[in-house]
Protein backbone atom coordinates (compact mmCIF):
# COMPACT_ATOMS: atom_id res chain seq x y z
CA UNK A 1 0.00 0.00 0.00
CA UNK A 2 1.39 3.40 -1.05
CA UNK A 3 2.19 5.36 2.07
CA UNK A 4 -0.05 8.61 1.87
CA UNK A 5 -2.96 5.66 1.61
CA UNK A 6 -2.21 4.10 4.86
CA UNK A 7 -1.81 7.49 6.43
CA UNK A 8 -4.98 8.33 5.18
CA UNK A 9 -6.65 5.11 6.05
CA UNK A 10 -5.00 5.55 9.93
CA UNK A 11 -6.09 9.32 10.21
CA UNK A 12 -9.34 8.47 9.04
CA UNK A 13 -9.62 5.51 11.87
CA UNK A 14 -8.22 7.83 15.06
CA UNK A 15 -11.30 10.37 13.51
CA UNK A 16 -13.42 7.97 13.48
CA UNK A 17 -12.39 6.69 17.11
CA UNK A 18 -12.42 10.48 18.72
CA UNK A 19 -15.70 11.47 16.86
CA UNK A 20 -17.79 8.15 17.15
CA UNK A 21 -16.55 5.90 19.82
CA UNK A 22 -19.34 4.93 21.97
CA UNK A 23 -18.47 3.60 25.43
CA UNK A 24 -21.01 1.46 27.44
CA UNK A 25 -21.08 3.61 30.20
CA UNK A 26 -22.70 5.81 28.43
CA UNK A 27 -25.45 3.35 28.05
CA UNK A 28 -25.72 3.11 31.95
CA UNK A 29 -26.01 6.99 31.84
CA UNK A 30 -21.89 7.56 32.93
CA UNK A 31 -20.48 9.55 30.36
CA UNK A 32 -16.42 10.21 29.72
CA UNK A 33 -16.61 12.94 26.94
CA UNK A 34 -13.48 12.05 25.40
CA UNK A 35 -12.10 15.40 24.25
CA UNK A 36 -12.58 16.67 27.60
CA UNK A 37 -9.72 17.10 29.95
CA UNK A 38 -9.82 14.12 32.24
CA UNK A 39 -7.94 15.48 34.96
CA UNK A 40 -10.70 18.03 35.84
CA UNK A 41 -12.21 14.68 37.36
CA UNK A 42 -11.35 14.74 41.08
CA UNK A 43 -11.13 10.99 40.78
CA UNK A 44 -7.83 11.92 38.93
CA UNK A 45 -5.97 13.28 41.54
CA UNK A 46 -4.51 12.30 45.15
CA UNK A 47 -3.24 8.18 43.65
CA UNK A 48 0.61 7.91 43.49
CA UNK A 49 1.33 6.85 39.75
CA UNK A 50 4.43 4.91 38.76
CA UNK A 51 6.14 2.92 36.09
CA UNK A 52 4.31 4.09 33.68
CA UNK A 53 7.13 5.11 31.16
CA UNK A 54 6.71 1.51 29.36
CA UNK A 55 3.74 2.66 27.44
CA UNK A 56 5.24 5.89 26.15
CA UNK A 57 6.48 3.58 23.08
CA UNK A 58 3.03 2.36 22.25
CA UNK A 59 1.41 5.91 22.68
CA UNK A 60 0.12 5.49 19.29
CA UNK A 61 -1.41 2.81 19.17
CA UNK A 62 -3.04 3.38 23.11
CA UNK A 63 -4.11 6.68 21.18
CA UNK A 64 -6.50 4.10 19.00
CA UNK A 65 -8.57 3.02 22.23
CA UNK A 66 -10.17 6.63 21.88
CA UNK A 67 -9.65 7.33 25.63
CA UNK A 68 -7.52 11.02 25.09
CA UNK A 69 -3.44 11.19 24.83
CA UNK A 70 -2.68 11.24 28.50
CA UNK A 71 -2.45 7.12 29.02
CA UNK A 72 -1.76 7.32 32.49
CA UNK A 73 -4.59 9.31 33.52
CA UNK A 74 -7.24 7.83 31.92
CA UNK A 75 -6.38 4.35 32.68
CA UNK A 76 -6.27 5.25 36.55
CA UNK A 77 -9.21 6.96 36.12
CA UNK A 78 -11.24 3.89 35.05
CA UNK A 79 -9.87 2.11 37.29
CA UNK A 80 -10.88 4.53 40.40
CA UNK A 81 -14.38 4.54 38.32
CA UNK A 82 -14.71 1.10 38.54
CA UNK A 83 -13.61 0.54 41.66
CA UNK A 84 -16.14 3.60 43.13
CA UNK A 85 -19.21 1.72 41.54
CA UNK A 86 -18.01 -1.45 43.69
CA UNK A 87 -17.78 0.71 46.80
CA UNK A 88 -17.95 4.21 47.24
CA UNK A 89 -15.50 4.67 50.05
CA UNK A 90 -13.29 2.99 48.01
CA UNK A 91 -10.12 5.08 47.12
CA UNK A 92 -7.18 4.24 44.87
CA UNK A 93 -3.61 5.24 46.49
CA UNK A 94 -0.94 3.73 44.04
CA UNK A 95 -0.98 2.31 40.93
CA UNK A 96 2.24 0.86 39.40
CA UNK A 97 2.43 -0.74 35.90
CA UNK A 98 3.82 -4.48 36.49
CA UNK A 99 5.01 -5.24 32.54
CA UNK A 100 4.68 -5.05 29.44
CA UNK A 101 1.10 -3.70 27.94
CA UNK A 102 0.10 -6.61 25.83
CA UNK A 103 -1.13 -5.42 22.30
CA UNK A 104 -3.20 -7.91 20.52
CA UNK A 105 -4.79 -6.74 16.66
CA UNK A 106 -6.82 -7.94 13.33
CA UNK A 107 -6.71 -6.40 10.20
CA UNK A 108 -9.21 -6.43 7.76
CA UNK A 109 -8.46 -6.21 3.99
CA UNK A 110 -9.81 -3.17 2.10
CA UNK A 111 -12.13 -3.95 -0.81
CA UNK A 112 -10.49 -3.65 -4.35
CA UNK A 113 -7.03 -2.91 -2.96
CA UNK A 114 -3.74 -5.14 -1.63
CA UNK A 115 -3.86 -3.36 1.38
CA UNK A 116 -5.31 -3.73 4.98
CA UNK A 117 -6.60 -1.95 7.86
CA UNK A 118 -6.69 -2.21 11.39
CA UNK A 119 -10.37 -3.45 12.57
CA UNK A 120 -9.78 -4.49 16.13
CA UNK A 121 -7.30 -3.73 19.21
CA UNK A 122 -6.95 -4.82 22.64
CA UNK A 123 -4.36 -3.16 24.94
CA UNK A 124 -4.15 -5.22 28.14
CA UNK A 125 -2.07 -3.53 31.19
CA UNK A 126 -0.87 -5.46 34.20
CA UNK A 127 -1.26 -3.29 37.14
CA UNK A 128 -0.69 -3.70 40.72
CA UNK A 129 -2.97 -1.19 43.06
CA UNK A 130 -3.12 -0.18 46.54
CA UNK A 131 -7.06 0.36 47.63
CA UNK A 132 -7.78 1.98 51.05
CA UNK A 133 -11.17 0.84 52.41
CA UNK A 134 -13.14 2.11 55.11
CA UNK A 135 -11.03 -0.15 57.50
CA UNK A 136 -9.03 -2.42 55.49
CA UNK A 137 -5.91 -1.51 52.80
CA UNK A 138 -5.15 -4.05 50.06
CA UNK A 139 -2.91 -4.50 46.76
CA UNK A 140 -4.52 -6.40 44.27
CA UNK A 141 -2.68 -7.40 41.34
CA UNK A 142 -5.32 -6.57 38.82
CA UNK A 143 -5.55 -7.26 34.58
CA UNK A 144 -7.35 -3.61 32.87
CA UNK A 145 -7.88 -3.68 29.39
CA UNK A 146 -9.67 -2.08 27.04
CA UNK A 147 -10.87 -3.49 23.34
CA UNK A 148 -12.32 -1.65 20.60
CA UNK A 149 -13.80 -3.63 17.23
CA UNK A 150 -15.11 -2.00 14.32
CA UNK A 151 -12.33 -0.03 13.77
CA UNK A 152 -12.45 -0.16 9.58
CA UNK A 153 -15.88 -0.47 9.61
CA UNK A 154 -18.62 2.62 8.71
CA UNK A 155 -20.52 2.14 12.15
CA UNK A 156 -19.08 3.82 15.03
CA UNK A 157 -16.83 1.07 17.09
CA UNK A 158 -17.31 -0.19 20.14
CA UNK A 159 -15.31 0.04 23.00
CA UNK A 160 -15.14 -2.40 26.08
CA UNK A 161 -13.16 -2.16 29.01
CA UNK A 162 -12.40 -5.67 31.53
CA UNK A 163 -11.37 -5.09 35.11
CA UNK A 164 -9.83 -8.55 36.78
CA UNK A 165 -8.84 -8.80 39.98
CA UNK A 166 -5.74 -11.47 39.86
CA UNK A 167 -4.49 -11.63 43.13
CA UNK A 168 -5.65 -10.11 46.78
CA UNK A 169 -2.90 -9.27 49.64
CA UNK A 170 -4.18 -7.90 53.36
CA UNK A 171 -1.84 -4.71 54.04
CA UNK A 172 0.88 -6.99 55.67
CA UNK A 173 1.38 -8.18 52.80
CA UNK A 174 -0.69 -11.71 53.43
CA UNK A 175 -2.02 -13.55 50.26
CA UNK A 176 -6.04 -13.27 51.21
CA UNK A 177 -7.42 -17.12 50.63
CA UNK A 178 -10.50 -15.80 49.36
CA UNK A 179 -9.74 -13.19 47.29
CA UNK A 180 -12.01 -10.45 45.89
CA UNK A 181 -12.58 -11.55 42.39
CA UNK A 182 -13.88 -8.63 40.56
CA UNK A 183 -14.45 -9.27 36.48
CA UNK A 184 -16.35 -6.68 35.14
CA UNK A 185 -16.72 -6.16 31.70
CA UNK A 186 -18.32 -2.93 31.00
């Protein structure tokens, strides 16, 4: 594929994605307008963030998901969101990035042409966070992602976010037997 047809193809996508992107929480009446700011959100502030330099070389491609340029934000954002609708009290202290994002992607070929498009991403982020409850503190090793489909296609795409709760330690640091196993897809 000549190169100003890919670029064209990708800058029509990331439109497509800021313009047309329709989350689900929306459906449930909470909104995220994503060209606004999200650190107006006083869920954004008071959470230490760190090692979250390993997705500065993917910033591109986390651009895609339709969530805003500021990666680190957003993502700790949902989180807190998620973790707020579980328990209100809850609050989020630290987050720290555990690995590599994993990047998984289809392409589609485009009608009448060699070339192909990207239809469908999933960006999967292995986080560890530290939740303060009303009288408890955990760190929960936790699996966010998000996944959008319908990225080539005329309809607007759909975005889904997962929230899995991995692993559960008490604030000594104690393996909980019965962990908290939160999967929400949303």
């Amino acid at each position: 594929m000549e190169v100003w047809k890919l670029l064209v193809v990708l800058t029509a996508t990331i439109n497509m994605i800021a313009c047309e992107v329709h989350d689900t929480d929306a459906q449930r009446g909470h909104t995220d307008a994503i060209d606004t700011p999200l650190i107006d959100d006083p869920l954004a502030f008071n959470t230490e963030v760190v090692g979250f330099e390993c997705i500065e070389e993917l910033a591109d491609r986390i651009e895609l998901l339709g969530r805003g340029t500021d990666y680190p934000n957003f993502l700790i954002m949902d989180i807190k969101r998620e973790l707020v609708r579980q328990d209100p009290r809850t609050k989020l202290t630290k987050a720290e990035c555990k690995g590599s994002v994993e990047l998984k992607v289809s392409l589609v070929d485009i009608e009448d042409s060699d070339a192909q498009a990207l239809d469908y991403l999933k960006a999967s982020f292995p986080i560890d966070i530290w939740v303060d409850f009303t009288a408890e503190k955990w760190m929960m090793e936790v699996s966010f992602s998000y996944e959008i489909n319908g990225l080539s296609s005329q309809s607007k795409p759909t975005l889904k976010k997962e929230f899995k709760v991995l692993k559960t330690y008490n604030e000594e640091g104690k393996l909980l037997n019965d962990p908290i196993q939160i999967i929400r897809k949303s």
